[in-house]
Protein backbone atom coordinates (compact mmCIF):
# COMPACT_ATOMS: atom_id res chain seq x y z
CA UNK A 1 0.00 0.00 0.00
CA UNK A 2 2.93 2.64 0.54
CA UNK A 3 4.24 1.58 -3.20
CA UNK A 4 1.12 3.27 -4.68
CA UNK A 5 0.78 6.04 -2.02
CA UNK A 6 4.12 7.58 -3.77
CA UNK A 7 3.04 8.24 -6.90
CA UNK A 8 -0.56 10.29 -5.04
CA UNK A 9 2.27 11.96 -3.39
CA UNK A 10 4.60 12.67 -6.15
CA UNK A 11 1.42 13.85 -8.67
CA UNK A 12 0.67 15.92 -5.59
CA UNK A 13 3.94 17.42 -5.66
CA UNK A 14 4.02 18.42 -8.86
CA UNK A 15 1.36 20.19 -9.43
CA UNK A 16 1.69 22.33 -6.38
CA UNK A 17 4.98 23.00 -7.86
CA UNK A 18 3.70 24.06 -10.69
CA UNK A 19 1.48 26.71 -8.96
CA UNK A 20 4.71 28.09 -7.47
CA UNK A 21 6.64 28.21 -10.77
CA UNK A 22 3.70 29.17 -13.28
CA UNK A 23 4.22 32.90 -12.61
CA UNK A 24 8.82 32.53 -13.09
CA UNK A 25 8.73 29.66 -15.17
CA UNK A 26 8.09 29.68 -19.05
CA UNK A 27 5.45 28.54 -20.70
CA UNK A 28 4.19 24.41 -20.28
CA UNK A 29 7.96 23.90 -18.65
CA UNK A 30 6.33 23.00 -15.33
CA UNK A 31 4.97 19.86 -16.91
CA UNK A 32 8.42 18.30 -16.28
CA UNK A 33 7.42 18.52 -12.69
CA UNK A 34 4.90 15.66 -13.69
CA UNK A 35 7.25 13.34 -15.78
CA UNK A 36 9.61 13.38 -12.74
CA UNK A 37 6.69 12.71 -10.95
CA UNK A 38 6.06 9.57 -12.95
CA UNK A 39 10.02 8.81 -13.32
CA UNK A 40 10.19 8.52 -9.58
CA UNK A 41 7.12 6.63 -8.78
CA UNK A 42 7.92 3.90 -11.69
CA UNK A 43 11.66 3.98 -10.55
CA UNK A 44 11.25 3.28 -6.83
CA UNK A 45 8.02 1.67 -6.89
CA UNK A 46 7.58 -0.19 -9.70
CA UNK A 47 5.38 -1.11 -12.51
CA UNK A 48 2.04 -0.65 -11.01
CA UNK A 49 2.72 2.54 -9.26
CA UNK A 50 4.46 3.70 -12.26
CA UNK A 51 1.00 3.61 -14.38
CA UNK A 52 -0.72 5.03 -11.49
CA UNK A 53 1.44 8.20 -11.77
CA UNK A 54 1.03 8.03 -15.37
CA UNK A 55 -2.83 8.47 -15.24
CA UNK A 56 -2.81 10.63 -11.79
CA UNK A 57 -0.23 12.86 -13.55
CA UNK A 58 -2.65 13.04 -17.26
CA UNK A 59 -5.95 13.72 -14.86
CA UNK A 60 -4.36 16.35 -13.03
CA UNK A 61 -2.50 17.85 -16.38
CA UNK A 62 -6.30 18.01 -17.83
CA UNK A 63 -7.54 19.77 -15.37
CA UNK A 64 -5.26 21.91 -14.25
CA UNK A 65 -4.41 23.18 -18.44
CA UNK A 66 -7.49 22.73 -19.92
CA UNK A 67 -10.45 23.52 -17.26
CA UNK A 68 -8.85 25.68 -14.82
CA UNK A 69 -8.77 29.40 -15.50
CA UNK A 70 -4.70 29.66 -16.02
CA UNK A 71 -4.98 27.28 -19.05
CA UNK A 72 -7.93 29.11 -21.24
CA UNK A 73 -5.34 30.89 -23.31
CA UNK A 74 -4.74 28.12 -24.74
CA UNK A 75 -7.58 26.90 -27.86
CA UNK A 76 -9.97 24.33 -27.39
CA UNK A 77 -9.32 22.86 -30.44
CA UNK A 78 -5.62 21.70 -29.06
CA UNK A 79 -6.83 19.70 -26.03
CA UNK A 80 -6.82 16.30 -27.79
CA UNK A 81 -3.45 16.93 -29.33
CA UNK A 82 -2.11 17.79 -26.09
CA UNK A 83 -3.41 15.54 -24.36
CA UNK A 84 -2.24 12.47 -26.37
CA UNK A 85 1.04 14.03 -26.73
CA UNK A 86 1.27 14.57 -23.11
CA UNK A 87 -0.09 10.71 -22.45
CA UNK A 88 2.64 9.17 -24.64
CA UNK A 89 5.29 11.14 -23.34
CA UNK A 90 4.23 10.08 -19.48
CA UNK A 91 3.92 6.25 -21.00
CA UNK A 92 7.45 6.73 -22.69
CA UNK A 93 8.92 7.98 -19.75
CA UNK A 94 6.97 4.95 -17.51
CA UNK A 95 8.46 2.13 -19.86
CA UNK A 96 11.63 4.14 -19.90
CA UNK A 97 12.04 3.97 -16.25
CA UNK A 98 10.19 0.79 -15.97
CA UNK A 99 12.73 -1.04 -17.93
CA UNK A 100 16.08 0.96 -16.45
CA UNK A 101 14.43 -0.22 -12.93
CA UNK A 102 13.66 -3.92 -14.23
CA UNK A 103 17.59 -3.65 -15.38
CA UNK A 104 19.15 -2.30 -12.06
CA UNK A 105 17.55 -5.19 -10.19
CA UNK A 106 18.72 -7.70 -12.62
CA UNK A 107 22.06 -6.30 -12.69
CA UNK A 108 22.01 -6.20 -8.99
CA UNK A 109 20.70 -9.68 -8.73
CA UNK A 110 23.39 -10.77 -11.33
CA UNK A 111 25.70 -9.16 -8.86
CA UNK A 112 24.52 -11.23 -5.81
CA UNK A 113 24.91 -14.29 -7.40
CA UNK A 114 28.43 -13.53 -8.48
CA UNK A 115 29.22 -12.41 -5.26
CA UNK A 116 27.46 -15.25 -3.58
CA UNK A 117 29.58 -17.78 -6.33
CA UNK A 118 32.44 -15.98 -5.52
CA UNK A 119 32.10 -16.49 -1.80
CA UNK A 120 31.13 -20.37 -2.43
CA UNK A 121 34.44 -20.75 -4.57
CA UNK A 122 36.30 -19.05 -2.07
CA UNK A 123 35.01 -21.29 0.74
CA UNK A 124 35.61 -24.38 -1.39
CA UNK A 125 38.97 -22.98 -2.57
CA UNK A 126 39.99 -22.23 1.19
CA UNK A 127 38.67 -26.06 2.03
CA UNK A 128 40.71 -27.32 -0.22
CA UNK A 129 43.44 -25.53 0.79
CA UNK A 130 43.44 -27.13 4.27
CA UNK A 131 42.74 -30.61 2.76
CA UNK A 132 46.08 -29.88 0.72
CA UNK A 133 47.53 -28.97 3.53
CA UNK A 134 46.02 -32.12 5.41
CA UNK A 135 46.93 -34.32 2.41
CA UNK A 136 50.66 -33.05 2.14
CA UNK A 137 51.37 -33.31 6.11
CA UNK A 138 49.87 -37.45 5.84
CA UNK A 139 52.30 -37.68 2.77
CA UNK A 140 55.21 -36.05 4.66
CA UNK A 141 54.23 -38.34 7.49
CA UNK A 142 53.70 -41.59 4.98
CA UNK A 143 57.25 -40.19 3.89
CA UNK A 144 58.97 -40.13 6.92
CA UNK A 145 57.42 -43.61 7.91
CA UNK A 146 58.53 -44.93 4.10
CA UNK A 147 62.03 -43.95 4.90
CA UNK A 148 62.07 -45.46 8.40
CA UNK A 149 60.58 -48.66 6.69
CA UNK A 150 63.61 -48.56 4.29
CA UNK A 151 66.07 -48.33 6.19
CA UNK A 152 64.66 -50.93 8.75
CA UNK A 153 64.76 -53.13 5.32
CA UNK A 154 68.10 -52.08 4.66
CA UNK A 155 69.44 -52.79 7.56
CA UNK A 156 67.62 -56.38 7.63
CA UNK A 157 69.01 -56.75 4.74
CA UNK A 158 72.52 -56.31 5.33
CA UNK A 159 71.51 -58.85 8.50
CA UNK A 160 70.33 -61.25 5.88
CA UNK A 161 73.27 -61.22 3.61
CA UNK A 162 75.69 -61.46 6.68
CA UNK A 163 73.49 -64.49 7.99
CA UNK A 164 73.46 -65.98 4.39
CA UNK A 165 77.37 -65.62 4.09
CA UNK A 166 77.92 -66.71 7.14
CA UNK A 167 75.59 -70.09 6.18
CA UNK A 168 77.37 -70.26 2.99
CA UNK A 169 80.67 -70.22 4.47
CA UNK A 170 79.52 -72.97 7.27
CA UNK A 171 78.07 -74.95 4.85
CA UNK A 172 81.17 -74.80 2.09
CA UNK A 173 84.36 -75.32 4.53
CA UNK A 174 82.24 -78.47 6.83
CA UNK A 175 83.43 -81.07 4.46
CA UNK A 176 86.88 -79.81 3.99
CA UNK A 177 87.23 -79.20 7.71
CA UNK A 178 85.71 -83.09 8.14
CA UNK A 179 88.24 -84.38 5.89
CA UNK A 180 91.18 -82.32 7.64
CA UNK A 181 89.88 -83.93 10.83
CA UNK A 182 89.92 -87.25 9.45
CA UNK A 183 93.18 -87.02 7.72
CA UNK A 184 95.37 -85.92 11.34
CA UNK A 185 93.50 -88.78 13.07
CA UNK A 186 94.72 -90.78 10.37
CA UNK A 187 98.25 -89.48 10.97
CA UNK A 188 97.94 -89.62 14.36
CA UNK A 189 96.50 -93.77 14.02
CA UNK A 190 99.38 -94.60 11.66
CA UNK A 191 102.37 -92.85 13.94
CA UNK A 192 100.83 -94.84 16.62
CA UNK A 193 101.73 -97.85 15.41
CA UNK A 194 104.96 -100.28 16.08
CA UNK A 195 106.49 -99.50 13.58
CA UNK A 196 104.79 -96.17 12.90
CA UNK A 197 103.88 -96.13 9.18
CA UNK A 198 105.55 -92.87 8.09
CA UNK A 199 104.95 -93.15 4.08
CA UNK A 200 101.05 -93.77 4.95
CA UNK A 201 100.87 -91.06 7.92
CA UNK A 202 102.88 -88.64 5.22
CA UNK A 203 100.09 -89.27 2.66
CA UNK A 204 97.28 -88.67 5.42
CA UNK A 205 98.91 -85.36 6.17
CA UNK A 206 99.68 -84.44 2.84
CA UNK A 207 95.92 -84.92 2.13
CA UNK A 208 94.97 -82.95 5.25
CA UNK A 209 96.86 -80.03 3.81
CA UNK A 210 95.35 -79.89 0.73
CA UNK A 211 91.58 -80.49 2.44
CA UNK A 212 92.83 -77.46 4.44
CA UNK A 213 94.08 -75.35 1.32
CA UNK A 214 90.59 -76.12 -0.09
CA UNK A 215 89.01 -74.60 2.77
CA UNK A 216 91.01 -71.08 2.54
CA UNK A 217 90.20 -71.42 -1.41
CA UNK A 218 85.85 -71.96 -0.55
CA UNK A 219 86.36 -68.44 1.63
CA UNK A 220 87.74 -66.78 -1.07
CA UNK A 221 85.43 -68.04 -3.41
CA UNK A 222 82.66 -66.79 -1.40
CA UNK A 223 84.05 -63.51 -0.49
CA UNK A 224 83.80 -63.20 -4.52
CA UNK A 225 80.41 -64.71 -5.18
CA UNK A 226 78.85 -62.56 -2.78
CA UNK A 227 80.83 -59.43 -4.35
CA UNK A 228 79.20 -60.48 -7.66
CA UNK A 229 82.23 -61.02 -9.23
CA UNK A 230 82.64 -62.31 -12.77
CA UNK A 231 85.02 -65.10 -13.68
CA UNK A 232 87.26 -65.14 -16.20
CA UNK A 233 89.37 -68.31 -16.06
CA UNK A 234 88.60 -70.86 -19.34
CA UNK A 235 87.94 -73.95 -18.03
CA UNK A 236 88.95 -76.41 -20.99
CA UNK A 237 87.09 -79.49 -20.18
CA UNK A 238 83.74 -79.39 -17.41
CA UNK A 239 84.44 -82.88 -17.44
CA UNK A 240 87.40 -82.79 -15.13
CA UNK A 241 85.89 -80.61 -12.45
CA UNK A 242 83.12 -83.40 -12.39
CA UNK A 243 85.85 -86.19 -12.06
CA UNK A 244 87.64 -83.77 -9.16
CA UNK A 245 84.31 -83.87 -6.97
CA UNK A 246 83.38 -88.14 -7.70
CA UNK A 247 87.26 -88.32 -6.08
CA UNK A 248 85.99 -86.26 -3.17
CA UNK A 249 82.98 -87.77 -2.91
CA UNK A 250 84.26 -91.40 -3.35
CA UNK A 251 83.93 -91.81 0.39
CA UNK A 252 80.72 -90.76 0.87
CA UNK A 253 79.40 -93.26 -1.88
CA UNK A 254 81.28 -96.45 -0.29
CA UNK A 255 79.68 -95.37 3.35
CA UNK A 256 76.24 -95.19 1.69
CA UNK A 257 76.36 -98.15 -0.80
CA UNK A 258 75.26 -95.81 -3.82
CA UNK A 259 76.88 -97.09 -7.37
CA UNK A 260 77.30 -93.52 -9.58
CA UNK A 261 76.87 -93.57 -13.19
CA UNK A 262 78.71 -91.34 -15.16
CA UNK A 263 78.05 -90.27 -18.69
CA UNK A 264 80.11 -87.79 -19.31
CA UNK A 265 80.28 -86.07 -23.22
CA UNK A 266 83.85 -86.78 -24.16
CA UNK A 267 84.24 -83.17 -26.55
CA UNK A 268 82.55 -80.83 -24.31
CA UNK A 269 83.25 -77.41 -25.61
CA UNK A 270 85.14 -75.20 -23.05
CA UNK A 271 83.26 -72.68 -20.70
CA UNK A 272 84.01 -69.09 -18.86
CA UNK A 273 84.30 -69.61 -15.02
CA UNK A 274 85.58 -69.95 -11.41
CA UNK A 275 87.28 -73.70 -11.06
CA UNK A 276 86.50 -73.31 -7.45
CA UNK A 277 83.00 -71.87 -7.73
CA UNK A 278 81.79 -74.72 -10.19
CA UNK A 279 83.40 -77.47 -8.25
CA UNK A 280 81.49 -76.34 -4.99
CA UNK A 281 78.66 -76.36 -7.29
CA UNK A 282 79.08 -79.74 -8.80
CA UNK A 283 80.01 -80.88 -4.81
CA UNK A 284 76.77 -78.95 -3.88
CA UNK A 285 74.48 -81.22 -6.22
CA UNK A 286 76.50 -84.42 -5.64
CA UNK A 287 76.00 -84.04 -1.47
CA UNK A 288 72.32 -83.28 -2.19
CA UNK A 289 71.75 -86.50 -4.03
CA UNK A 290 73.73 -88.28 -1.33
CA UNK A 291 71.81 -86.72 1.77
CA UNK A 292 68.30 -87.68 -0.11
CA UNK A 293 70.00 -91.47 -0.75
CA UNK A 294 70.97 -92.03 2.68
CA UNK A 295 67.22 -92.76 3.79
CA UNK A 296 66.04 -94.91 0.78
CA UNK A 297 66.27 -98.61 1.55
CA UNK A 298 63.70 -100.20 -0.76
CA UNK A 299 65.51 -99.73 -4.04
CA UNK A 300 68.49 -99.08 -5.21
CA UNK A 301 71.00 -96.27 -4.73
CA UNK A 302 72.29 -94.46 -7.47
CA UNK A 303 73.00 -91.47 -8.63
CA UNK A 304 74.08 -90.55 -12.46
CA UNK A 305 76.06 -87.47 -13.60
CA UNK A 306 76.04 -86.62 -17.09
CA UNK A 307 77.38 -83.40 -19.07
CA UNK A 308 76.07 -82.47 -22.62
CA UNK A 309 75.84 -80.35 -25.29
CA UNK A 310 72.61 -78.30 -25.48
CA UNK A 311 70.55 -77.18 -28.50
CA UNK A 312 72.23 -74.11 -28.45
CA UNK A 313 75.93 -75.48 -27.91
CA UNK A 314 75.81 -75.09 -24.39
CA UNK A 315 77.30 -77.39 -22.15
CA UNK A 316 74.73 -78.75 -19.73
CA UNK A 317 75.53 -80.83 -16.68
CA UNK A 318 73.37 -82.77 -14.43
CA UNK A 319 72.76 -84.78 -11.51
CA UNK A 320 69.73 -87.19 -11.22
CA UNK A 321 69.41 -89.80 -8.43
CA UNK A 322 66.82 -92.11 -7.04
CA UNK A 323 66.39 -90.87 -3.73
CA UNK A 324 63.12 -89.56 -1.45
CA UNK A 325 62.40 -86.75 -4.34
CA UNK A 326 60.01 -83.83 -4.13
CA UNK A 327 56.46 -83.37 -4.49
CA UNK A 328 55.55 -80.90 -7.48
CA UNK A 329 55.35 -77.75 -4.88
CA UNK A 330 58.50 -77.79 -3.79
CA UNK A 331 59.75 -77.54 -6.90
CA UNK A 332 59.25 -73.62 -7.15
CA UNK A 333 60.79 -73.06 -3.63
CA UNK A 334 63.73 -75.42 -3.83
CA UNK A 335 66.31 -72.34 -4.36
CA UNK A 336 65.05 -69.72 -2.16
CA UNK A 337 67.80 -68.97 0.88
CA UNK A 338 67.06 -71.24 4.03
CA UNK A 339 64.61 -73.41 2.17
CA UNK A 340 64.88 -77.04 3.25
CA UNK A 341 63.01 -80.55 2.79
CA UNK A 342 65.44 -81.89 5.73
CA UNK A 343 65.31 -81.65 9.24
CA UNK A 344 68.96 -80.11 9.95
CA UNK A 345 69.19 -78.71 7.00
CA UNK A 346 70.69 -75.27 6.73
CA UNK A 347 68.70 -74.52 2.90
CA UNK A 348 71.54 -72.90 1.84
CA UNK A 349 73.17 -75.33 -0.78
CA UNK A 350 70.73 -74.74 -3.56
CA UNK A 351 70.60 -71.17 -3.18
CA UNK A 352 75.03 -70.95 -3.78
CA UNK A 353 74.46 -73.48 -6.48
CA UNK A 354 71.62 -70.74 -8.01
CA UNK A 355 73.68 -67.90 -7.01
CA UNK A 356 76.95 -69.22 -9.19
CA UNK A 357 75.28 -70.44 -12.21
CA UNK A 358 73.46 -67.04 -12.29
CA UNK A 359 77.50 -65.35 -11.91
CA UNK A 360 78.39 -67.25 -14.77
CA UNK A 361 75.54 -66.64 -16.89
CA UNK A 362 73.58 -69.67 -17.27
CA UNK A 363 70.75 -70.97 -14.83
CA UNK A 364 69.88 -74.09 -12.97
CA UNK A 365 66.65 -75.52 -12.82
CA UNK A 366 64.94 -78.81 -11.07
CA UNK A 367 62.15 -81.13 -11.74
CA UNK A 368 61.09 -84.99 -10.21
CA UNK A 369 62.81 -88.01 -11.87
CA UNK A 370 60.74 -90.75 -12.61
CA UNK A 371 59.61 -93.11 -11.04
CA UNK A 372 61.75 -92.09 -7.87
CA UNK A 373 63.95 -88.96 -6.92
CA UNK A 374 65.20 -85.45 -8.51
CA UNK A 375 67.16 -84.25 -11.36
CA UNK A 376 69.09 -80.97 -10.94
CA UNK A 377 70.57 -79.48 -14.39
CA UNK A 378 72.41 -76.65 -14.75
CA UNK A 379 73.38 -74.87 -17.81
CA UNK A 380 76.14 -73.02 -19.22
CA UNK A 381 77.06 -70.98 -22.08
CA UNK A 382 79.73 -72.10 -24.26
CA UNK A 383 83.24 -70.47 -24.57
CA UNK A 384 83.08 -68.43 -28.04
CA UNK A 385 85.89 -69.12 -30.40
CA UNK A 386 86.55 -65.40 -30.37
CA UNK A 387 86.44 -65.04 -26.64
C-alpha cells in the first residue's frame, strides 16, 4: 500500500509545484514537474505505481491546463493533441524507467549471485586448501614412515646377507674341515703304530693339507660370489671338475652303498668360469643326491652325472638320483635362501648353487625323476671361439 501512495504523493507534488513556478517559469515547462513525478514513482516503486502516476499525472494535467482558468489561453481545439502528446510522453517515460528499474535489479541480482559464487568458490577454494595442507602433512608423514621402513629393510638386509654368508661359508668349509679332521686322526693312528707307518701317515697329512688349502680357497670363493664377481678363467674341459668332486665324494658313496653312473660327453666345448666356484657347485648337487639317498632302503642307490651339449651349444651338466624326491610344490621353492626338505638342513646349498650359475651366466633348474627322486641341471654358455 505505501508503493502506490508515492506516486498520489509525487502527482501531488508536482502540481503544487507548478502553482509556485507558473508565474517565473516559461510557458508548459512545469509539466516536467509531472514526468519526474512519474520517473520517480515507476523507478522506486515499480510497474504498477508507475502507471498510477502516469494516469494521476494526465488527470491532473487536464484539469489543471485545460479547465482551470490559467490554461484558457490556450484553444480548445488543441486539447486532444495535447493531451495524447502529453499521455505518450508520461507512458514513454513509464516504460523508460520501468525497464532501467527492471535492469538495475537484474544487474544487482546478477551481482549477488556472483558475489554469492564468488564467496562459495572461495570457501571451497579455502577447504581445499586445508585438505592440501592435510593431504601433504599425511604424505610427509607416509614419507617419513617410508624412509624409516627402508632403512629398517636395509638394515635387515645387510643382516640377511651377513646371515646368508655366514651359512654359505659354514656350509662350504664343513666337508673340507671333516676331511682335515679325518686325515690328522689318520696321521695320528698310523704314527701310533709299532712300527709307525711314516709313508702312509705322510700321505694322510699331505691330504689334510690340501683339504685345508681347499678350505682357505671356498672363503675366497665366497668372499667373490657374494661381491658379484665375474670369472674369467677358461675352463677347458667341465668334465674334469666333475671327475675332481666323484674323487671327493668317493667316500661318501662307499659309506652309503650308492653305485654312480657317469656319462660324461667326451668333446665338451670349453666354458668361462671360477674352477673353485663350479666345483662347490658340482660338490653342492653331488651331497644333495647323497643326503636324499641315505634314507632310501627299498631300491636301489644311485646317482648318475652326465654333461652335454645343449641345442644351443651349451654345455649342460646334471645330476639325477633315485632318492626320497620332491612333491611338485616344492619344486618352485627349492632355491630360495634357508629353504629345506630336511630336518637339519641349513637350505643354503641350492641357493650358492643358483647364485653361481646365475655369476656365470647360465641358470639351474629342477624337476622330479621318474619313477623315484630329482634331477638338478644346470646350464652353461659355451666359450666363443673369439672369446
Amino acid at each position: 500500500m505505501l508503493r502506490f501512495a508515492v506516486p498520489f504523493l509525487a502527482v501531488a507534488a508536482a502540481t503544487a509545484a507548478m502553482h509556485l513556478l507558473s508565474p517565473a517559469a516559461p510557458a508548459h515547462l512545469d509539466l516536467l514537474l509531472f514526468f519526474a513525478a512519474i520517473a520517480i514513482s515507476a523507478w522506486y516503486c515499480g510497474r504498477g505505481p508507475g502507471w498510477l502516476a502516469v494516469g494521476l499525472s494526465a488527470l491532473a494535467v487536464d484539469y489543471l491546463f485545460f479547465w482551470s482558468s490559467a490554461s484558457r489561453v490556450w484553444p480548445q481545439a488543441n486539447h486532444a493533441s495535447w493531451m495524447i502528446a502529453f499521455a505518450l510522453c508520461a507512458a514513454l517515460i513509464n516504460i523508460i524507467s520501468l525497464r532501467r528499474r527492471n535492469m538495475e535489479i537484474m544487474d544487482r541480482r546478477h551481482r549477488d549471485e556472483l558475489q554469492a559464487r564468488v564467496r562459495i568458490q572461495a570457501l571451497e577454494l579455502q577447504q581445499r586448501n586445508e585438505e592440501l595442507a592435510t593431504e601433504i602433512a599425511d604424505r610427509v608423514q607416509a614419507e617419513t614412515k617410508l624412509r624409516d621402513a627402508q632403512n629398517e629393510l636395509a638394515r635387515a638386509s645387510r643382516a640377511m646377507t651377513a646371515a646368508e654368508l655366514t651359512a654359505s661359508i659354514s656350509h662350504e668349509i664343513k666337508q673340507p674341515l671333516s676331511s682335515v679332521i679325518a686325515n690328522g686322526e689318520a696321521a695320528l693312528n698310523w704314527l701310533k703304530r709299532s712300527p709307525p707307518d711314516l709313508s702312509k701317515a705322510k700321505n694322510s697329512v699331505t691330504a689334510g693339507v690340501e683339504s685345508a688349502g681347499r678350505v682357505s680357497e671356498i672363503v675366497d670363493s665366497m668372499r667373490l660370489l657374494m661381491a658379484g664377481a665375474r670369472p674369467f678363467h677358461v675352463i677347458d674341459d667341465l668334465n674334469e671338475l666333475v671327475d675332481e668332486v666323484l674323487l671327493i665324494a668317493a667316500p661318501d658313496f662307499r659309506e652309503h652303498g650308492i653305485t654312480v653312473i657317469r656319462n660324461l660327453h667326451p668333446r665338451l666345448r670349453p666354458v668361462m668360469g671360477d674352477p673353485i666356484q663350479l666345483r662347490q657347485l658340482i660338490l653342492n648337487l653331488v651331497n644333495n643326491a647323497i643326503d636324499a639317498l641315505s634314507i632310501v632302503e627299498d631300491r636301489t642307490r644311485e646317482i648318475s652325472i652326465s654333461t652335454e651339449l645343449s641345442g644351443f651349444g651349451n654345455v649342460r651338466f646334471s645330476v639325477a638320483d633315485t632318492g626320497s624326491g620332491f612333491v611338485e610344490t616344492d619344486v618352485s621353492g627349492v632355491f630360495k635362501p634357508f629353504y629345506s626338505t630336511k630336518q637339519d638342513g641349513m637350505g643354503i646349498g641350492l641357493t650358492i648353487c643358483k647364485t653361481i650359475a646365475q655369476i656365470h651366466g647360465g641358470f639351474i633348474d629342477a624337476r622330479p625323476n621318474v619313477p623315484h627322486g630329482a634331477v638338478f641341471q644346470v646350464e652353461f654358455p659355451a666359450r666363443k671361439p673369439h672369446d
